[in-house]
Protein backbone atom coordinates (compact mmCIF):
# COMPACT_ATOMS: atom_id res chain seq x y z
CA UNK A 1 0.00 0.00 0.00
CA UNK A 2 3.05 2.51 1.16
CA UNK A 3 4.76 1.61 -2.58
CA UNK A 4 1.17 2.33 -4.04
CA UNK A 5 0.88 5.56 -2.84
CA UNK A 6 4.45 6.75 -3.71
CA UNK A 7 3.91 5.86 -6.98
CA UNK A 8 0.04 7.29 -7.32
CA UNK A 9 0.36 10.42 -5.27
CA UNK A 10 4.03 11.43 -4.41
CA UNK A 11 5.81 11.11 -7.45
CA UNK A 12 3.18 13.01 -9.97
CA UNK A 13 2.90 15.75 -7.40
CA UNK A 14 6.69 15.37 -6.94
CA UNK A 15 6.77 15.89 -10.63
CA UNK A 16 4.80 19.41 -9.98
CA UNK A 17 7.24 20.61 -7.30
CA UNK A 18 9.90 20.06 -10.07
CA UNK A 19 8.39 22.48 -12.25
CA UNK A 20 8.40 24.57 -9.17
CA UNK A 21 12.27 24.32 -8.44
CA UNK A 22 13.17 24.65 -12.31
CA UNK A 23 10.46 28.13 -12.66
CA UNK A 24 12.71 29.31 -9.83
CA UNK A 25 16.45 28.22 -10.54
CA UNK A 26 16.37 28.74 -14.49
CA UNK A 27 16.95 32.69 -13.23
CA UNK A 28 20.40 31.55 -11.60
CA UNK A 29 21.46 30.28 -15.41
CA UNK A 30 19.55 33.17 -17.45
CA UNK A 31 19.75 36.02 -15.34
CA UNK A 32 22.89 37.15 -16.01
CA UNK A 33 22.56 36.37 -19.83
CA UNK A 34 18.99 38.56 -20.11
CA UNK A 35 21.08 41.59 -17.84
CA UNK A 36 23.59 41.90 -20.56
CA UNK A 37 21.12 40.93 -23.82
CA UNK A 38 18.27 43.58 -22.48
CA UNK A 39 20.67 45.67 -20.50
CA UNK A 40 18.77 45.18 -17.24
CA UNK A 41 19.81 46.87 -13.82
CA UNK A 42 20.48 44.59 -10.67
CA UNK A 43 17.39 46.24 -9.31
CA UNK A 44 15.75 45.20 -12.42
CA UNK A 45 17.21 41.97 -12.75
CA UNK A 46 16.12 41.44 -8.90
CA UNK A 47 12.66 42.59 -9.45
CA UNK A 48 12.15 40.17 -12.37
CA UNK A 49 12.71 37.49 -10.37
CA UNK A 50 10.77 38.85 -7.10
CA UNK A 51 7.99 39.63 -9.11
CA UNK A 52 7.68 35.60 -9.31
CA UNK A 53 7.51 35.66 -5.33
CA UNK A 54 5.25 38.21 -5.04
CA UNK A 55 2.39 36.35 -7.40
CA UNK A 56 3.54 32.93 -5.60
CA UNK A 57 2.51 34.72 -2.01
CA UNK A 58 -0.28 36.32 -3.45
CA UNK A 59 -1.60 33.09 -4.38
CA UNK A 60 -1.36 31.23 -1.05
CA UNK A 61 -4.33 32.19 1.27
CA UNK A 62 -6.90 31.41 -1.82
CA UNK A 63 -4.95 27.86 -2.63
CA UNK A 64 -5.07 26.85 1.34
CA UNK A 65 -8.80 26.96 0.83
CA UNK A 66 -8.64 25.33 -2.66
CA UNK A 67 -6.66 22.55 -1.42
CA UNK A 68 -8.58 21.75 1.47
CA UNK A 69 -11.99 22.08 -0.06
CA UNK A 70 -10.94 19.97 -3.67
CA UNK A 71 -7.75 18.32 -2.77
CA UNK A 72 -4.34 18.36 -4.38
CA UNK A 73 -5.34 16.32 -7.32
CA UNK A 74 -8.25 19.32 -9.13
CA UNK A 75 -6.28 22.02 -8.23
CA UNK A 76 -2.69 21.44 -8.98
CA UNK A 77 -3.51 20.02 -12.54
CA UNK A 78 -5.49 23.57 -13.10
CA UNK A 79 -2.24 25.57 -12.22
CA UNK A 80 0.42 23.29 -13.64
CA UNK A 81 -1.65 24.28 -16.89
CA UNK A 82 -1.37 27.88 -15.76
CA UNK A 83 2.51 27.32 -15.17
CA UNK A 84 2.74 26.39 -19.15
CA UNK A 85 0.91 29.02 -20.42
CA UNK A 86 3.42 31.21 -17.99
CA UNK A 87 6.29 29.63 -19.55
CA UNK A 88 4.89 30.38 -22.88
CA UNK A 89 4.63 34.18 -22.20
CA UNK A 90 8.47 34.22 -21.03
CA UNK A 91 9.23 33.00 -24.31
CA UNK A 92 7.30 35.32 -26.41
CA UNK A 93 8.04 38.33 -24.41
CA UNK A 94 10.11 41.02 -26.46
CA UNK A 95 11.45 43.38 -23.28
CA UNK A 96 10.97 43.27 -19.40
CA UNK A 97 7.18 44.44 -18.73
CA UNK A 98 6.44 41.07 -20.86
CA UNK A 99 9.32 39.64 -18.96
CA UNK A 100 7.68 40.52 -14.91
CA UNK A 101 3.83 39.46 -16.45
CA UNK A 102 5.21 35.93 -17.65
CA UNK A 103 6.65 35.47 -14.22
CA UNK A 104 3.28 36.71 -12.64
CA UNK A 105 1.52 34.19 -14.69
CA UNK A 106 4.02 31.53 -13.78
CA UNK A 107 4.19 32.51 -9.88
CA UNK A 108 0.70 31.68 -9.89
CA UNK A 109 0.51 28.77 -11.59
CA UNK A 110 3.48 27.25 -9.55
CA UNK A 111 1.99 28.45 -5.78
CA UNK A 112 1.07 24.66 -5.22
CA UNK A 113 4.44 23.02 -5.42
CA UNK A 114 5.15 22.23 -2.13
CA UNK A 115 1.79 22.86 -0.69
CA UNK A 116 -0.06 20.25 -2.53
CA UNK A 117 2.79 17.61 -1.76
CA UNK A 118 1.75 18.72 2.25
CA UNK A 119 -2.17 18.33 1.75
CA UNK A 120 -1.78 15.14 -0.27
CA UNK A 121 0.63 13.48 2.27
CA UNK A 122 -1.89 14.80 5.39
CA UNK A 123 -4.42 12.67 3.42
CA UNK A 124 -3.16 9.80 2.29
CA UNK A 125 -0.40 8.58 4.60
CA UNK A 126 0.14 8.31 8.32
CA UNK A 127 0.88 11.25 10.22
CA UNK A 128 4.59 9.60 11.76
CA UNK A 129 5.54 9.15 8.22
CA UNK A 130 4.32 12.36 6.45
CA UNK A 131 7.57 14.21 7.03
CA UNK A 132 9.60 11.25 5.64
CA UNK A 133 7.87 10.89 2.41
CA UNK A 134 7.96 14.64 2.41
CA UNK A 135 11.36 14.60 2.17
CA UNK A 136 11.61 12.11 -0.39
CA UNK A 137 8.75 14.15 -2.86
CA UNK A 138 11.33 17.13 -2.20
CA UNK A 139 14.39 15.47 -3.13
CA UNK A 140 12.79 14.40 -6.14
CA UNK A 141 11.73 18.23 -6.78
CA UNK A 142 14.92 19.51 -6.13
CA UNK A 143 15.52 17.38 -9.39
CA UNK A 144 14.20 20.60 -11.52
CA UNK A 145 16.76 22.55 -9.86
CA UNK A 146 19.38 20.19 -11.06
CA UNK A 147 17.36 20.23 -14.91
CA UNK A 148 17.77 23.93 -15.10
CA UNK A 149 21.67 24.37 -14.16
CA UNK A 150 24.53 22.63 -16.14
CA UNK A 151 21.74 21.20 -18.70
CA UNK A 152 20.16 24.53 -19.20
CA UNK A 153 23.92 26.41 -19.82
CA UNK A 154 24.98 23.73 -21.95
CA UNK A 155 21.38 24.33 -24.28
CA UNK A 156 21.43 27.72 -24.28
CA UNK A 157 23.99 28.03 -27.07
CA UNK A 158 22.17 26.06 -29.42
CA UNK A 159 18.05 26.57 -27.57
CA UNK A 160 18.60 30.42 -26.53
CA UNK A 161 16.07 31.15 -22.91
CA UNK A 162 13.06 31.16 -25.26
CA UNK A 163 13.61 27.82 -26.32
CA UNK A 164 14.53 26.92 -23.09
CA UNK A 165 11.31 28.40 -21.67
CA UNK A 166 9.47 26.73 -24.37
CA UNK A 167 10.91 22.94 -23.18
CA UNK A 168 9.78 23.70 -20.09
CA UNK A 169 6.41 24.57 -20.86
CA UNK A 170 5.96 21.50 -22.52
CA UNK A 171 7.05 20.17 -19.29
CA UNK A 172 4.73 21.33 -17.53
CA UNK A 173 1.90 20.50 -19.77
CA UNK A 174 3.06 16.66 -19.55
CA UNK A 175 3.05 17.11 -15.73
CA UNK A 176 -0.77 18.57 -15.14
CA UNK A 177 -1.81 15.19 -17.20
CA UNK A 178 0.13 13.10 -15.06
CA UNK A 179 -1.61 14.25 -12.36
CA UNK A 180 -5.04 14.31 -13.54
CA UNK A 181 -4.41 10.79 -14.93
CA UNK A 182 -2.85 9.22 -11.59
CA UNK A 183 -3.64 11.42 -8.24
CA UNK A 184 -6.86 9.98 -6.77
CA UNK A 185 -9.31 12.23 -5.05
CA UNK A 186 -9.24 11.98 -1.19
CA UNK A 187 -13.14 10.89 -0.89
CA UNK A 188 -15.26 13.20 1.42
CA UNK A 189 -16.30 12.97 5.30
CA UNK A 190 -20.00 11.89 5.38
CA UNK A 191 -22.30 14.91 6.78
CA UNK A 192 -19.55 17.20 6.30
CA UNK A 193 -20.67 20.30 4.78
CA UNK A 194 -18.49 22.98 3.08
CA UNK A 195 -19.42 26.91 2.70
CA UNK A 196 -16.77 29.28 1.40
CA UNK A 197 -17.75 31.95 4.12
CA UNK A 198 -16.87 29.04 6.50
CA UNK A 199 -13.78 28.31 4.56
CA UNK A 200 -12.71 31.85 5.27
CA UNK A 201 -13.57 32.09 8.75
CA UNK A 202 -11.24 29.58 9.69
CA UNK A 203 -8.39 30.62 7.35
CA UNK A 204 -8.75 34.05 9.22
CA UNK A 205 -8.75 31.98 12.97
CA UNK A 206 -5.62 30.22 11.81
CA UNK A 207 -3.72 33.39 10.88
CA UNK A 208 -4.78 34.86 14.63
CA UNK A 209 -3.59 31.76 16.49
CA UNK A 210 -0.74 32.37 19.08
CA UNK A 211 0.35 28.59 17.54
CA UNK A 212 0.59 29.91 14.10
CA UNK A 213 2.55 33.55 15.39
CA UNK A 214 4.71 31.72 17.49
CA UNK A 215 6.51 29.39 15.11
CA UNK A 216 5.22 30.42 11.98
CA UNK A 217 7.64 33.73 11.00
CA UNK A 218 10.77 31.47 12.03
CA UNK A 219 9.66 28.46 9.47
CA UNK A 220 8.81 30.93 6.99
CA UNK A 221 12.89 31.73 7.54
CA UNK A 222 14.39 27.94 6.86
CA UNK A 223 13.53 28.54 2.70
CA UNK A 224 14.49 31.84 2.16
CA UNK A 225 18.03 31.20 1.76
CA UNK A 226 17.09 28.71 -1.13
CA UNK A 227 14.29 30.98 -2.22
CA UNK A 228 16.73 34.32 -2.52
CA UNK A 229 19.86 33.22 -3.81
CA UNK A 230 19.39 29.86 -5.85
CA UNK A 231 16.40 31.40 -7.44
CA UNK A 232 18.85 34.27 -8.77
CA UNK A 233 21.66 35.29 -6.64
CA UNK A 234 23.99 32.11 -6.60
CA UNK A 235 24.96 32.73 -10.23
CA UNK A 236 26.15 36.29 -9.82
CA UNK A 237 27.78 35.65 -6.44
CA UNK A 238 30.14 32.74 -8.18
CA UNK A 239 30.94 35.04 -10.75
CA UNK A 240 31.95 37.78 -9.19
CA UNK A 241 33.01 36.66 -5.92
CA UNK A 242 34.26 33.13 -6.88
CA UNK A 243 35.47 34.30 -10.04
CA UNK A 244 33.81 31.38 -11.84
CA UNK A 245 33.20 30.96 -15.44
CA UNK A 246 29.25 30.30 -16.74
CA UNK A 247 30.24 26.23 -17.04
CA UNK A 248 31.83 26.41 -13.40
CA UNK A 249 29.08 27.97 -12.31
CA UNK A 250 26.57 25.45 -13.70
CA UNK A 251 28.83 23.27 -12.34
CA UNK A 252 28.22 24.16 -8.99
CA UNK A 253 24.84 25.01 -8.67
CA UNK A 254 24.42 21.25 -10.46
CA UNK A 255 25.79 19.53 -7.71
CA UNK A 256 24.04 21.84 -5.23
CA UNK A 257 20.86 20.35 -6.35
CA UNK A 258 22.32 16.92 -5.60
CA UNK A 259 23.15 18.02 -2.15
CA UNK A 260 19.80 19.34 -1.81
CA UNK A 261 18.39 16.54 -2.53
CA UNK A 262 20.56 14.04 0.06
CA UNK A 263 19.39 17.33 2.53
CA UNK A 264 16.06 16.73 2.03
CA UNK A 265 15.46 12.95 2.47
CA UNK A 266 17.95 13.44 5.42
CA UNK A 267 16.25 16.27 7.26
CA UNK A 268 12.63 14.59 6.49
CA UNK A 269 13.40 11.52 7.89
CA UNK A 270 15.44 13.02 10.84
CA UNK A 271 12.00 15.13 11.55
CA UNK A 272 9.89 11.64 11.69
CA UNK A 273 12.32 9.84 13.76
CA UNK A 274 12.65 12.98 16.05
CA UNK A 275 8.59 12.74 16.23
CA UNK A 276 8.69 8.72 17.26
CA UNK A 277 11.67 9.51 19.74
CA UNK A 278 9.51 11.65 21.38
CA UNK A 279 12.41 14.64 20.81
CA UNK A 280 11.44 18.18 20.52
CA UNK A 281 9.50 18.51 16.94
CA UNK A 282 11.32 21.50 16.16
CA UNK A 283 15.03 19.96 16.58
CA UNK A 284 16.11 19.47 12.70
CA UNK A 285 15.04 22.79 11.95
CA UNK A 286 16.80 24.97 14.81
CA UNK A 287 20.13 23.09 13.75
CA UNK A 288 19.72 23.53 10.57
CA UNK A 289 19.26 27.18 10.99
CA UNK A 290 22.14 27.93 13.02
CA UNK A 291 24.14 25.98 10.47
CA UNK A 292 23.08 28.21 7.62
CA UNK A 293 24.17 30.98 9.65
CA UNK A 294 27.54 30.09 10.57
CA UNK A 295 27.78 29.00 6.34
CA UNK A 296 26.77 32.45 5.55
CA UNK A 297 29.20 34.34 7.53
CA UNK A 298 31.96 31.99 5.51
CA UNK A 299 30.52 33.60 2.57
CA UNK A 300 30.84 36.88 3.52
CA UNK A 301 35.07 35.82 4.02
CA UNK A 302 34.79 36.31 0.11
CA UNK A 303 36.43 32.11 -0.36
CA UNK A 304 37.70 32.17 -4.05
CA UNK A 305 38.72 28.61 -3.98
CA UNK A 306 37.11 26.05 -6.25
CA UNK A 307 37.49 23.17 -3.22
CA UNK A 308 36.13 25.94 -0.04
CA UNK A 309 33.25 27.44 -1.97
CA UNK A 310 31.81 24.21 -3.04
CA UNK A 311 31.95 22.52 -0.13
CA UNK A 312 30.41 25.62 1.71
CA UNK A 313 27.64 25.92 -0.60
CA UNK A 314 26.69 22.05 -0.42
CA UNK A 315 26.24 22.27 3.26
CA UNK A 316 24.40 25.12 2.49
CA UNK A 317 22.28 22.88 0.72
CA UNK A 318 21.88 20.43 2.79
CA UNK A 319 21.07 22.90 6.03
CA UNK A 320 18.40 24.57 3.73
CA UNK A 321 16.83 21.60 2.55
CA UNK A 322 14.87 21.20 6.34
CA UNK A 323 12.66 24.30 4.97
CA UNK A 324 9.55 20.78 4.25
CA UNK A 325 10.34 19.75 7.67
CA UNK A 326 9.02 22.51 8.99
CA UNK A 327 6.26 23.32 7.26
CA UNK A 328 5.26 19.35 8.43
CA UNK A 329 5.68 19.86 11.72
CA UNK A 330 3.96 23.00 11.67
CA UNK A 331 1.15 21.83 10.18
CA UNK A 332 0.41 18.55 12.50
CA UNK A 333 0.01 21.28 15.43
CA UNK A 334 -3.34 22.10 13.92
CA UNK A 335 -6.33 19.67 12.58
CA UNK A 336 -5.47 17.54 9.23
CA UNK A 337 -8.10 18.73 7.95
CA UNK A 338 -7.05 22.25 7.94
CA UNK A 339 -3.26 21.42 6.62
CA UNK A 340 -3.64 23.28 3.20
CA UNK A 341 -4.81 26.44 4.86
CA UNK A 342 -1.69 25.99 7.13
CA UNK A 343 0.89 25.35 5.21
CA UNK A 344 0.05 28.04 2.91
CA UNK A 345 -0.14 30.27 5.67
CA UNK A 346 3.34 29.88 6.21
CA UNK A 347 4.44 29.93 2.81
CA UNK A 348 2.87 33.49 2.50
CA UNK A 349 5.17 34.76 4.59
CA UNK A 350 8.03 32.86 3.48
CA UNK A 351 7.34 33.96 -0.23
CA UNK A 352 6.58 37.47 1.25
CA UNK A 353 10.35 37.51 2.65
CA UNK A 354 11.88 36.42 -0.52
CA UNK A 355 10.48 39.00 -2.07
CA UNK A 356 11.81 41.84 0.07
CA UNK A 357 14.80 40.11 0.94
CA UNK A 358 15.61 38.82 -3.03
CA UNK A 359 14.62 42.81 -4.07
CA UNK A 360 16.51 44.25 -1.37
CA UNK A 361 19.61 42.23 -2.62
CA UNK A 362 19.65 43.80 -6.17
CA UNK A 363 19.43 47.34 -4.08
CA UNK A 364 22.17 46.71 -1.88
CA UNK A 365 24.82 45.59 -4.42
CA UNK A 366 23.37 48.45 -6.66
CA UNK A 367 24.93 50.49 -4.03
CA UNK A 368 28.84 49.84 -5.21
CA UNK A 369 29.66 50.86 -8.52
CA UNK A 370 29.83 48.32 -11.15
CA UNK A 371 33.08 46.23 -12.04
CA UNK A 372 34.98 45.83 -14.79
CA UNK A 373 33.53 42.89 -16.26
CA UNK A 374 30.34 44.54 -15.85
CA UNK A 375 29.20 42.27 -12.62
CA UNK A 376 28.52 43.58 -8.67
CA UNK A 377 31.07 44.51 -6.16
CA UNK A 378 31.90 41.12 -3.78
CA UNK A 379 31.78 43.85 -0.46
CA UNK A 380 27.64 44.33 -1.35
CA UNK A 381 27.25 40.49 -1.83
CA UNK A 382 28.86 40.01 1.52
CA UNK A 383 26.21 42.75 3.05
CA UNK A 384 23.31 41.29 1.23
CA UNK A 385 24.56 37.75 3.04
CA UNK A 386 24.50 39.67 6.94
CA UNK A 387 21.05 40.88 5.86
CA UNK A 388 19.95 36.29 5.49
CA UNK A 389 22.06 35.36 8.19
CA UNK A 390 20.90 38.22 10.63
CA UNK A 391 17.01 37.04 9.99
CA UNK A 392 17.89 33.39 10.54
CA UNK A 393 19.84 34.19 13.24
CA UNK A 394 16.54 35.66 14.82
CA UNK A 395 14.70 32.75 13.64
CA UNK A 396 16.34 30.19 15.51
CA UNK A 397 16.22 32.04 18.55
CA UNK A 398 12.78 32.67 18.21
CA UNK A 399 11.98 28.93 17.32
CA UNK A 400 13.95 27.60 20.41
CA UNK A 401 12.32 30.52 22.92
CA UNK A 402 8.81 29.57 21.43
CA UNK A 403 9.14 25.78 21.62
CA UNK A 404 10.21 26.19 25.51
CA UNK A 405 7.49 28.54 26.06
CA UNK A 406 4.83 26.80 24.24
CA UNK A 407 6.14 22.98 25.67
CA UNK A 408 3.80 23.49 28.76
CA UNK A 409 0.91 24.31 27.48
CA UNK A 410 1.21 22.60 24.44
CA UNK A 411 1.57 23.73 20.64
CA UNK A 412 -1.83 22.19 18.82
CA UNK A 413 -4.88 24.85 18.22
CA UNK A 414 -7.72 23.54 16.16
């Protein structure tokens, strides 16, 4: 039955969340070849790919209470159809307002990644193994981070990013039918009736709970490395920092998705066993935070060696890769019922900080003059890293004060 459902559920939805890593890492590969073809600013260049955030946070509220009311199966085929079309406008657009609505479109259309992986799992499996096959349905959609980094530079020669966006609409169309085809429908509670007034009420008593404040801002924290600078950053910072060419680069950020993927199977199944140990819910993530900040501050040393900076930005990887974890564990402290609404609570405020925080990037390096080789100052990267590893720095704290706090009386609010 536990093979069954991997291969029925997980792995089509998996397939989802790797259109979901690819929308956001093809930036890292293209970025810094649409800066120089269109002439784009790093404010620009920042606000192209924040603009993706801010449709992807937009989205989440309304998809909490499509998820729960229709289940993962209706609504992510709808918006993996959306994510094509989204695709398809990046590839048609001539200039940057074309540019920011094709990443609108495509925010929307992948706001369920993650979230429907969450809902599904809450359905269909037992809750001591949710964050475990979490972890595995992430590793597997870290996958499209790995598609869209050493493959994507070594097409763009021959594809140019339009053909590149048009492979991966395709991609995406393949993926909504997969989905539709093979994702059963979780069947409803007898006598349970469903009003979208009623739907709203509770999405508004969820986002007033002291469980949801407590915990919620610091898990909202354990993505936004991942969601800041592999969406866009990473590139740049190897280049100009690490002094790496576009193959090394690829290189890099190719292998990062493996380590991402070994993070997230790791971390997920460290959460479940933490849960059956009876250990503090909450452990895998606090670590993992305080190891991203300590890896951050090595960044901000400005390592130019090949054998330092990878190894730094794999345990990166592998630290940030507990950002599912969280979101599980966060979740199970209110009804299963109400796990959509919850998880995309929390993603609303993690998108919410990567787009400030991804924005506010492309402002600070704007603030040094540019280089030589027409790329950003290494002194503003380093900044831009004490502005991610000061807020994660505050989110562990916060996570460990609010766990001992909260251990008394006891986490769970329906």
């Amino acid at each position: 039955m536990f093979s069954r459902l991997l291969v029925r559920v997980t792995f089509p939805l998996a397939a989802a969340n790797v259109m979901n890593q690819a929308a956001r890492m093809v930036m890292a590969i293209v970025g810094p070849v649409l800066a120089i073809e269109l002439g784009l600013s790093a404010v620009e260049l920042g606000m192209l790919a924040a603009s993706l955030f801010a449709a992807y946070a937009a989205a989440q509220l309304p998809l909490g209470v499509a998820l729960d009311a229709f289940g993962a199966r209706r609504v992510q085929t709808v918006l993996m159809l959306l994510a094509a079309l989204g695709f398809a406008i990046f590839a048609l657009s001539p200039g940057f307002a074309g540019l920011v609505a094709a990443r609108i479109v495509l925010g929307v259309g992948i706001s369920a990644g993650l979230m429907a992986l969450i809902k599904a799992h809450a359905d269909w499996f037992e809750r001591s193994r949710v964050a475990h096959v979490t972890g595995i349905a992430t590793a597997i959609g870290a996958l499209g981070s790995a598609l869209t980094t050493s493959p994507v530079q070594a097409l763009l020669p021959a594809l140019g990013w339009r053909g590149i966006f048009w492979g991966l609409s395709l991609l995406a169309l393949g993926v909504a039918a997969w989905i539709f085809l093979s994702v059963p429908d979780k069947p409803r509670v007898a006598g349970s009736v469903r009003t979208l007034r009623g739907d709203i009420a509770l999405t508004g008593r969820i986002l007033v709970s002291r469980a949801f404040w407590r915990l919620g801002p610091a898990v909202a924290t354990l993505s936004l490395f991942n969601f800041a600078y592999l969406g866009l950053w990473a590139g740049p910072w190897l280049r100009d920092v690490a002094g790496m060419d576009g193959p090394a680069r690829a290189g890099v950020l190719f292998v990062y998705t493996f380590a991402m993927i070994a993070g997230s199977v790791l971390t997920g199944s460290a959460a479940s066993r933490a849960t059956a140990a009876g250990l503090p819910s909450f452990i895998v993530p606090v670590v993992s935070l305080a190891g991203m900040v300590l890896l951050q501050m090595a960044l901000m040393l400005q390592p130019s060696q090949p054998s330092v900076v990878l190894v730094l930005w794999l345990a990166i990887a592998v630290c940030g890769a507990a950002g599912p974890a969280g979101y599980v564990v966060m979740a199970q402290m209110f009804p299963p019922e109400q796990t959509g609404r919850v998880s995309t609570a929390v993603n609303t405020l993690t998108l919410g900080f990567a787009f400030l925080v991804q924005a506010a990037i492309g402002w600070i390096l704007d603030l040094w003059p540019r280089t030589a080789s027409d790329g950003w100052d290494p002194d503003g990267y380093s900044w831009a890293l004490a502005l991610t590893a000061a807020l994660q720095a505050l989110a562990a704290l916060a996570m460990a004060t609010a766990h001992r706090r909260g251990r008394a009386a006891g986490f769970r609010e329906g």
